[in-house]
PDB file of N, CA and C in Angstrom:
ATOM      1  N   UNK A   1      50.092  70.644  97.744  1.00  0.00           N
ATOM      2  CA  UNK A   1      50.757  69.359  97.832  1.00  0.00           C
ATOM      3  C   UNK A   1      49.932  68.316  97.075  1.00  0.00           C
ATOM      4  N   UNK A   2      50.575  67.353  96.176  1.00  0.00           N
ATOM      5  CA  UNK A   2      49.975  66.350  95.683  1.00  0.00           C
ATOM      6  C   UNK A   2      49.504  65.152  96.142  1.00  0.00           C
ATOM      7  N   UNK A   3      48.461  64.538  96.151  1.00  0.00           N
ATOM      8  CA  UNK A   3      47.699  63.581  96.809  1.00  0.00           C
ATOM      9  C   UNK A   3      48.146  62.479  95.622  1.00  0.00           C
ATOM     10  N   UNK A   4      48.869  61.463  96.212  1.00  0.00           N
ATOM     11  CA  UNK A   4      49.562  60.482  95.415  1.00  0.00           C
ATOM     12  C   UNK A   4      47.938  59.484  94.994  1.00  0.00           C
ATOM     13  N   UNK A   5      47.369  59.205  95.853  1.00  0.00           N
ATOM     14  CA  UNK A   5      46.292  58.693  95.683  1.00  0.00           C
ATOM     15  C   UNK A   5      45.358  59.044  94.432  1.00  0.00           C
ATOM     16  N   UNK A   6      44.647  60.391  94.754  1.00  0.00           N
ATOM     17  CA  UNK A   6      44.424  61.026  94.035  1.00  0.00           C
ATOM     18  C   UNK A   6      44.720  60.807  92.408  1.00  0.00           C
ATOM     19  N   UNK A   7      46.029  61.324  92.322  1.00  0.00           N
ATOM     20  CA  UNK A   7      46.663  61.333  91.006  1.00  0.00           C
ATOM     21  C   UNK A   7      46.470  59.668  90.678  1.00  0.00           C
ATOM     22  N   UNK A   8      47.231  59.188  91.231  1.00  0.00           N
ATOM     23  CA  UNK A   8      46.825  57.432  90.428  1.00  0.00           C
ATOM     24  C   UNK A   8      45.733  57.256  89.811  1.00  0.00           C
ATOM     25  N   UNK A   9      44.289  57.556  90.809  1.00  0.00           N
ATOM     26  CA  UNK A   9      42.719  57.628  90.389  1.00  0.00           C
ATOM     27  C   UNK A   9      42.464  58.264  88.926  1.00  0.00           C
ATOM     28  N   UNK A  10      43.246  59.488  88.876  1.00  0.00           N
ATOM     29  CA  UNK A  10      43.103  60.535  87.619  1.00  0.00           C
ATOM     30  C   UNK A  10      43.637  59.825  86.794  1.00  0.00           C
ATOM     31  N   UNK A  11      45.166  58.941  86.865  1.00  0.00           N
ATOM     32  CA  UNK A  11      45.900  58.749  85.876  1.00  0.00           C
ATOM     33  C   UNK A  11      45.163  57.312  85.315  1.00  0.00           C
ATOM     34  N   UNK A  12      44.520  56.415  86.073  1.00  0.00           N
ATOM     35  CA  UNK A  12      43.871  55.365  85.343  1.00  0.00           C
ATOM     36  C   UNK A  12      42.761  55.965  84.779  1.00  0.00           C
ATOM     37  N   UNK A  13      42.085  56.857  84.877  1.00  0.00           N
ATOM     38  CA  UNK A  13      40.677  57.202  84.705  1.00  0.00           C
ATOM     39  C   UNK A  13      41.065  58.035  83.352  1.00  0.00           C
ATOM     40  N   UNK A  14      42.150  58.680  82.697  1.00  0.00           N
ATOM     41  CA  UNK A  14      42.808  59.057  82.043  1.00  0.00           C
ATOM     42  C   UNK A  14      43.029  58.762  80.912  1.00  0.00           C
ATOM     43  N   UNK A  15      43.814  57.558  80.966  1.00  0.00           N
ATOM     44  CA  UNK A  15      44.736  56.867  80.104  1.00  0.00           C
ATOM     45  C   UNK A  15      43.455  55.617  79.604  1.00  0.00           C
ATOM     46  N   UNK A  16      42.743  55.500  80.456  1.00  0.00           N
ATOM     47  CA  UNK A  16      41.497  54.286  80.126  1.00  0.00           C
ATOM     48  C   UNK A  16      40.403  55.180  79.126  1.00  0.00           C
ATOM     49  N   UNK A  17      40.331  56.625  79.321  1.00  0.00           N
ATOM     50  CA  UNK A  17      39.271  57.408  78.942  1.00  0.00           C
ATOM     51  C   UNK A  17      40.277  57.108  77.565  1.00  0.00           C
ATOM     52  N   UNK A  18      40.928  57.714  77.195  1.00  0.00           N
ATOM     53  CA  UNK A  18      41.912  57.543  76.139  1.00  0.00           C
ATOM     54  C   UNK A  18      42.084  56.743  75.423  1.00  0.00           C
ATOM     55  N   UNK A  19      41.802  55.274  76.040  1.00  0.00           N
ATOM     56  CA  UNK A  19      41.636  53.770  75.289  1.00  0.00           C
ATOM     57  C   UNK A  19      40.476  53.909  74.589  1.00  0.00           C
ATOM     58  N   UNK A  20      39.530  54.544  75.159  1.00  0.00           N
ATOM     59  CA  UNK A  20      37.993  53.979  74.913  1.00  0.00           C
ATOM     60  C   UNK A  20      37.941  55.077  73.889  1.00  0.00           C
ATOM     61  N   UNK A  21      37.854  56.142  74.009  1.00  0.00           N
ATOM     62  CA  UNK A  21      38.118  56.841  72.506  1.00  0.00           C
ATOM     63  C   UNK A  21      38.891  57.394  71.938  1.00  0.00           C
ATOM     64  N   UNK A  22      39.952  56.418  71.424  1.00  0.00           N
ATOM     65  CA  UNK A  22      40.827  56.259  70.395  1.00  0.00           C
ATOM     66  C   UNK A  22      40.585  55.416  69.450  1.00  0.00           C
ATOM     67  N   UNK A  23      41.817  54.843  68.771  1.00  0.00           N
ATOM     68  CA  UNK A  23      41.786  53.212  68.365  1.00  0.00           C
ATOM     69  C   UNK A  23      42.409  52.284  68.800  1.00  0.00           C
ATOM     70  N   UNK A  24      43.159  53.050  69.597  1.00  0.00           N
ATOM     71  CA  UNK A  24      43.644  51.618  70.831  1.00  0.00           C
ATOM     72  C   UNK A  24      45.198  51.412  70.850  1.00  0.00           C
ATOM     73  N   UNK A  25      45.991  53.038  69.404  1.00  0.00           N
ATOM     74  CA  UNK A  25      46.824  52.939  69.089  1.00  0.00           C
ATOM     75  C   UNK A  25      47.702  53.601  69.907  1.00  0.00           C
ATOM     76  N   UNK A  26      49.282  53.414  70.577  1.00  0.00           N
ATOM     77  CA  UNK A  26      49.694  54.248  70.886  1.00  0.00           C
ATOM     78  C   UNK A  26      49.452  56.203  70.656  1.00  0.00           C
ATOM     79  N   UNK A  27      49.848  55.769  69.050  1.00  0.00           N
ATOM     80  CA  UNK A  27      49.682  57.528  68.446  1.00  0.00           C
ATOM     81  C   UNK A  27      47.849  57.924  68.533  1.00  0.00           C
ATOM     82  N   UNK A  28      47.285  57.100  68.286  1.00  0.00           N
ATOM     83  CA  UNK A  28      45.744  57.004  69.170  1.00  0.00           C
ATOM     84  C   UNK A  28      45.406  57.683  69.821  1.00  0.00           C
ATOM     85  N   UNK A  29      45.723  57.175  71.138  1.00  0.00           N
ATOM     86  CA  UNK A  29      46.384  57.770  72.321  1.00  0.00           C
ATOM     87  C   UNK A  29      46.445  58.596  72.777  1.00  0.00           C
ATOM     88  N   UNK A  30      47.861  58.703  72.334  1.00  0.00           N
ATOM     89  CA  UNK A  30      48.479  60.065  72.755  1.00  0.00           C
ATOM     90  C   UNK A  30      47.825  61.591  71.836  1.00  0.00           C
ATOM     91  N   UNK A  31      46.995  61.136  70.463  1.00  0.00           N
ATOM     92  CA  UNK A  31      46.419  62.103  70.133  1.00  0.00           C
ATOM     93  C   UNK A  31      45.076  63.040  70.689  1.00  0.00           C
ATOM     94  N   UNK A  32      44.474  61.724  71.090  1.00  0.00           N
ATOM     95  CA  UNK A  32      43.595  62.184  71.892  1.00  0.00           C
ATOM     96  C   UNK A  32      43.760  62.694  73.219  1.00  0.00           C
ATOM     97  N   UNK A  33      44.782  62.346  74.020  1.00  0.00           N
ATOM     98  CA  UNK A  33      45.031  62.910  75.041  1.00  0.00           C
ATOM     99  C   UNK A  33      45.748  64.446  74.418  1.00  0.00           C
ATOM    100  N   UNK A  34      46.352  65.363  73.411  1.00  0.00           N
ATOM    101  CA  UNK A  34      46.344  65.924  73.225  1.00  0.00           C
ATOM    102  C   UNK A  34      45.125  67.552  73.683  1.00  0.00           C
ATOM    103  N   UNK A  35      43.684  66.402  72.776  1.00  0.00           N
ATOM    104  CA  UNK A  35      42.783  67.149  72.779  1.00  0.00           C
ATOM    105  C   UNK A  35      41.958  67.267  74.181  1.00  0.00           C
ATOM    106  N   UNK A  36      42.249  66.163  75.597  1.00  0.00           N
ATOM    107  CA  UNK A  36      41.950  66.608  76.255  1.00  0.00           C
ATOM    108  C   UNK A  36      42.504  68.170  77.248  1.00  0.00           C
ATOM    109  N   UNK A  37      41.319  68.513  78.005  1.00  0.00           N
ATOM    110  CA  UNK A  37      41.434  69.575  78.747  1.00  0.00           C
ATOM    111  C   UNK A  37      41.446  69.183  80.404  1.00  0.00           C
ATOM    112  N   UNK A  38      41.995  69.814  81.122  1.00  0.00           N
ATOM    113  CA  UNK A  38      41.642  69.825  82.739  1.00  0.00           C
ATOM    114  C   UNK A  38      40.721  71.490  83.072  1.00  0.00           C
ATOM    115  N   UNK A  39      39.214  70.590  83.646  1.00  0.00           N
ATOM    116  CA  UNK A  39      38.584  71.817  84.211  1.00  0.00           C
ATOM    117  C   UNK A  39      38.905  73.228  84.243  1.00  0.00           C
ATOM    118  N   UNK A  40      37.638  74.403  84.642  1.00  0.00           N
ATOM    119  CA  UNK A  40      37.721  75.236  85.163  1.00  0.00           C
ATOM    120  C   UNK A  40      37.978  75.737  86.528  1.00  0.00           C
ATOM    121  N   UNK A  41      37.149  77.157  86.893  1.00  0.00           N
ATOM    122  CA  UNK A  41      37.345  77.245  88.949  1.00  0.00           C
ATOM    123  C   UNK A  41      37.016  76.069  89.253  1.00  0.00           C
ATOM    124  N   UNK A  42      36.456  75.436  89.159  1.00  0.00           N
ATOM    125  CA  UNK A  42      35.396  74.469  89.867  1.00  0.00           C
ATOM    126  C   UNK A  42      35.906  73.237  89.980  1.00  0.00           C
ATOM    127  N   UNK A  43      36.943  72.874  89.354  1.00  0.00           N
ATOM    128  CA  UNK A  43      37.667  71.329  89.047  1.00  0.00           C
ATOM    129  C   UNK A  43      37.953  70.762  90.214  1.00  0.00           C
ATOM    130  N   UNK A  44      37.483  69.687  90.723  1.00  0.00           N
ATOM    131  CA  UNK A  44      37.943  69.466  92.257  1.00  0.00           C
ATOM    132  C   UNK A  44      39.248  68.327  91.676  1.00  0.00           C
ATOM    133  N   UNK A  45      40.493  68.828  92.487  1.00  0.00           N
ATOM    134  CA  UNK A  45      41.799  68.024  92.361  1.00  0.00           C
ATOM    135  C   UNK A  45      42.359  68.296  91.194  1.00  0.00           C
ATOM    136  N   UNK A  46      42.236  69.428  90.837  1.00  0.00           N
ATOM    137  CA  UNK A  46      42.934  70.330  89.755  1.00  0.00           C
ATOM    138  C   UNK A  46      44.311  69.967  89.326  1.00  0.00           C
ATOM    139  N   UNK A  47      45.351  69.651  90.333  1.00  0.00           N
ATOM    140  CA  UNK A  47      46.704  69.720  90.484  1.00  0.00           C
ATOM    141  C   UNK A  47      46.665  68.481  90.096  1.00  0.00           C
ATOM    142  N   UNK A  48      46.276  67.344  90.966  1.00  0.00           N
ATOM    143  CA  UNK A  48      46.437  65.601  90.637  1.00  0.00           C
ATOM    144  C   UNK A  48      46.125  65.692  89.156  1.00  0.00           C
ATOM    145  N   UNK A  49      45.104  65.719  88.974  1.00  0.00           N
ATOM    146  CA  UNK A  49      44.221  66.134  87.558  1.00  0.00           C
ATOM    147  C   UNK A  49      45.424  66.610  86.071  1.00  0.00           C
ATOM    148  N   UNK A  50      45.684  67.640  86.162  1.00  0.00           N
ATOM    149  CA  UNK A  50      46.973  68.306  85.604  1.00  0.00           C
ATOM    150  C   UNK A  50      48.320  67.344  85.363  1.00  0.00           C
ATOM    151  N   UNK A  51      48.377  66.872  86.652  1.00  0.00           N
ATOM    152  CA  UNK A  51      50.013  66.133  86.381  1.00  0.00           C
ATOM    153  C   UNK A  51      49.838  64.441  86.045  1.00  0.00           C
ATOM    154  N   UNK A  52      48.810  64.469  86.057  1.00  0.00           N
ATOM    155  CA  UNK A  52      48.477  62.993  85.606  1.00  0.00           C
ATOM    156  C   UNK A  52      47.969  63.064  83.898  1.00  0.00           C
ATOM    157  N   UNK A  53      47.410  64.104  83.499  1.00  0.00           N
ATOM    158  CA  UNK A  53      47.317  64.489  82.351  1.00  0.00           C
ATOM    159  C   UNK A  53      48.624  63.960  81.429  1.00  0.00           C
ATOM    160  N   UNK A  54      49.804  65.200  81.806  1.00  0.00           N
ATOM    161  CA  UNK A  54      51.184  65.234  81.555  1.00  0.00           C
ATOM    162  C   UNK A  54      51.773  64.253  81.889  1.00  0.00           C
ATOM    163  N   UNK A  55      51.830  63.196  82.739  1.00  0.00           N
ATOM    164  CA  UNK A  55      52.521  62.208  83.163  1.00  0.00           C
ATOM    165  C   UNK A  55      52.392  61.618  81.349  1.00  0.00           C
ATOM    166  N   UNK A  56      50.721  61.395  81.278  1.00  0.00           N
ATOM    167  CA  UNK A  56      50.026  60.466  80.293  1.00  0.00           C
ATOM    168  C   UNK A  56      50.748  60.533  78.930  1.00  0.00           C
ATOM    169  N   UNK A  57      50.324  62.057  78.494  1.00  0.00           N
ATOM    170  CA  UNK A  57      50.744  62.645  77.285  1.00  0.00           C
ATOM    171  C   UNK A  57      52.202  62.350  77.379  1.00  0.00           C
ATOM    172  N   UNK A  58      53.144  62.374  78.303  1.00  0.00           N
ATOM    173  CA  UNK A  58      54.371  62.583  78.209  1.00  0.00           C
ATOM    174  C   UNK A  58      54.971  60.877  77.596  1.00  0.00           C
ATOM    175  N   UNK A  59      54.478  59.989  78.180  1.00  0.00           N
ATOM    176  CA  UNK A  59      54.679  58.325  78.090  1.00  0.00           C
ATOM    177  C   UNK A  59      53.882  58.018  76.925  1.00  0.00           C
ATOM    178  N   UNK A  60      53.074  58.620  76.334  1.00  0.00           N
ATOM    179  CA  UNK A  60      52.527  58.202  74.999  1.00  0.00           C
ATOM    180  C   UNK A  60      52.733  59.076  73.842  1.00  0.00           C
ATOM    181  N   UNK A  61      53.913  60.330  73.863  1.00  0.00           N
ATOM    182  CA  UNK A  61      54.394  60.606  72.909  1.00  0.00           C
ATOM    183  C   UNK A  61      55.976  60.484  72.978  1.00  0.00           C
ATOM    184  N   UNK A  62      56.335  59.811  73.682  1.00  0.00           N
ATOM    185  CA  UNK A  62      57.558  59.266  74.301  1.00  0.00           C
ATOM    186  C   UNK A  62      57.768  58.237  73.407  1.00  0.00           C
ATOM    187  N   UNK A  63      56.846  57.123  73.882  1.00  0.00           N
ATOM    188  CA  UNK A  63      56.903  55.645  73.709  1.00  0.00           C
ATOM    189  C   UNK A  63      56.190  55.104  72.676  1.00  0.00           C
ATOM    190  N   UNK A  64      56.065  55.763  71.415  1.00  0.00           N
ATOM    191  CA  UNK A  64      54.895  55.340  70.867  1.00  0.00           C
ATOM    192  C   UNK A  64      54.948  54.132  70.115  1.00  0.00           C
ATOM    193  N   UNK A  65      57.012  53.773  70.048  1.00  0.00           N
ATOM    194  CA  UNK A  65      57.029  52.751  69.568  1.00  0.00           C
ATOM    195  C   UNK A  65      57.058  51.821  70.427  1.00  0.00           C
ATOM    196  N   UNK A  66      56.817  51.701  71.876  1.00  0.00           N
ATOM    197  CA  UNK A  66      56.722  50.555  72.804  1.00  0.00           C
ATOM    198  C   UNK A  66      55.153  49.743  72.304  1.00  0.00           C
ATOM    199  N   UNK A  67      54.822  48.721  72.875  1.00  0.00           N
ATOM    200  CA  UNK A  67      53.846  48.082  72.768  1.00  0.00           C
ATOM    201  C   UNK A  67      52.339  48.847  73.707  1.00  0.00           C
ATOM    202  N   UNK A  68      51.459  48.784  73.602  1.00  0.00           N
ATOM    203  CA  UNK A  68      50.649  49.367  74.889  1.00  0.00           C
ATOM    204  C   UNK A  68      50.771  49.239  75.902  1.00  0.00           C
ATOM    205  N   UNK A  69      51.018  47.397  76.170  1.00  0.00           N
ATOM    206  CA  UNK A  69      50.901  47.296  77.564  1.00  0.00           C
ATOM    207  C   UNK A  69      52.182  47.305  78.417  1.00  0.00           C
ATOM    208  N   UNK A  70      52.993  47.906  77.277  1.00  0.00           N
ATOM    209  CA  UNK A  70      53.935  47.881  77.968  1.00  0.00           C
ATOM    210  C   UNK A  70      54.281  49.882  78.752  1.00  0.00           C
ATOM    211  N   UNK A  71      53.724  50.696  78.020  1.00  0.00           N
ATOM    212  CA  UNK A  71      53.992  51.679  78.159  1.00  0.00           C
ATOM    213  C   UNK A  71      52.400  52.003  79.425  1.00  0.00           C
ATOM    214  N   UNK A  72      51.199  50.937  79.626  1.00  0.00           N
ATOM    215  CA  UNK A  72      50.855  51.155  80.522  1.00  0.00           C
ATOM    216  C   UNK A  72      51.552  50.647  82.100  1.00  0.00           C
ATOM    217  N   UNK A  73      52.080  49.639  82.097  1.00  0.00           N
ATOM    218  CA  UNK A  73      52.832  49.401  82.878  1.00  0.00           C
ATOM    219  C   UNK A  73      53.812  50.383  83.481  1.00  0.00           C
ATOM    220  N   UNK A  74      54.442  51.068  82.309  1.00  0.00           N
ATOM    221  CA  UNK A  74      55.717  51.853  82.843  1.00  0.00           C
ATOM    222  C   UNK A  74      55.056  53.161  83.498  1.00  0.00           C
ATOM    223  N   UNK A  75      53.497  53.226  83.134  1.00  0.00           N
ATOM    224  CA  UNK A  75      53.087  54.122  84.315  1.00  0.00           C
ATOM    225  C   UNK A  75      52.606  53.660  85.440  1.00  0.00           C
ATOM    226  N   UNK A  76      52.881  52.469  85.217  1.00  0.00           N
ATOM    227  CA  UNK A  76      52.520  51.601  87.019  1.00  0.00           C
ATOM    228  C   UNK A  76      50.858  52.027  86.901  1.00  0.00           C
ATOM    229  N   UNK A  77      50.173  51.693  85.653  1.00  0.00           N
ATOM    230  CA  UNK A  77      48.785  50.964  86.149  1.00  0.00           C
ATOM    231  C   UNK A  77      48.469  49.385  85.701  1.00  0.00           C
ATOM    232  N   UNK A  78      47.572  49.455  86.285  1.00  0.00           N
ATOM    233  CA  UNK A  78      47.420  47.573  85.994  1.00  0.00           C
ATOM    234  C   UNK A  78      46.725  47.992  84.774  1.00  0.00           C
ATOM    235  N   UNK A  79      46.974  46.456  83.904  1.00  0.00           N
ATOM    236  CA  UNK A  79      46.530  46.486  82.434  1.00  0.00           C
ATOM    237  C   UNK A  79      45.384  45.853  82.299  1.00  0.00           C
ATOM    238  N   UNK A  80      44.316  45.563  83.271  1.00  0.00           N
ATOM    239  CA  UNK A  80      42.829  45.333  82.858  1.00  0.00           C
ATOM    240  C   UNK A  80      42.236  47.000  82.635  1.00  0.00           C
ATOM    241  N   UNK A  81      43.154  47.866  82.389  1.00  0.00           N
ATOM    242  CA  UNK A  81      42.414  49.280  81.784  1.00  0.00           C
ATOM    243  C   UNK A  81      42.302  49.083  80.467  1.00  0.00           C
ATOM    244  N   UNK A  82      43.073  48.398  79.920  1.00  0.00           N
ATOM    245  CA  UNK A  82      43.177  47.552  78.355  1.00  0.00           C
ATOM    246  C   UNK A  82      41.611  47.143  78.155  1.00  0.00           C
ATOM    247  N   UNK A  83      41.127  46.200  78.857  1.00  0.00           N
ATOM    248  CA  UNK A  83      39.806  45.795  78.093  1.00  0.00           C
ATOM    249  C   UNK A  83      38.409  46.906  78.282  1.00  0.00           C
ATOM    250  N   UNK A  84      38.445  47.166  77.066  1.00  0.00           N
ATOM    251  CA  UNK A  84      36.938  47.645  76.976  1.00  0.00           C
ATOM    252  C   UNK A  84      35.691  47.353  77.137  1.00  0.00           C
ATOM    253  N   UNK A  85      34.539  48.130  77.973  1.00  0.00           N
ATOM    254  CA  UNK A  85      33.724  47.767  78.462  1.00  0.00           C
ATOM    255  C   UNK A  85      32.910  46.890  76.983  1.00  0.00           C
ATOM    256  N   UNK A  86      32.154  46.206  77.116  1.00  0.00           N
ATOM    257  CA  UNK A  86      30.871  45.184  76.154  1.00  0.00           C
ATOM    258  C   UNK A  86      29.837  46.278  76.024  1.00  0.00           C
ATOM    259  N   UNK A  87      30.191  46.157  74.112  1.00  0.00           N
ATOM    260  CA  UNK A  87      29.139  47.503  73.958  1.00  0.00           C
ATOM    261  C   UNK A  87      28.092  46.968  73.256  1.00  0.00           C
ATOM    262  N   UNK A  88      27.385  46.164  73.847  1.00  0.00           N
ATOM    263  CA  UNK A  88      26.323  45.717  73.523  1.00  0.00           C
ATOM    264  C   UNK A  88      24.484  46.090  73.523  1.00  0.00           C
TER     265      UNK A  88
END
């Protein structure tokens, strides 16, 4: 059974990992989420993990002509995942 919680956690932690190394572009994005993977035996929350993956990939090769913040929204996360940490 899926832990709604859970998955939200994965899906911002996700889609933000995705911001930070890309270029910030939709097709960006969704390319790099391509190249990610979900764990081995060992992956704790494997399932959340997995469908939050696919949620991601699915809304950013979907939408690539929407705006960002708009296609983060339509996954119902808040859009301070938009700003990148100060790489100073």
């Amino acid at each position: 059974m899926l832990n709604i919680g859970i998955y939200r956690q994965c899906l911002q932690d996700i889609v933000q990992e995705a911001i930070t190394h890309s270029d910030g572009s939709n097709a960006g994005i969704a390319e790099y989420l391509r190249s990610v993977t979900v764990g081995g035996w060992f992956t704790r929350n494997k399932t959340e993990k997995r469908k939050a993956l696919e949620e991601a990939r699915k809304a950013f090769d979907e939408h690539r002509h929407w705006p960002l913040e708009i296609v983060i929204s339509h996954l119902g996360l808040d859009l301070t995942i938009m700003r990148l940490p100060n790489k100073e």
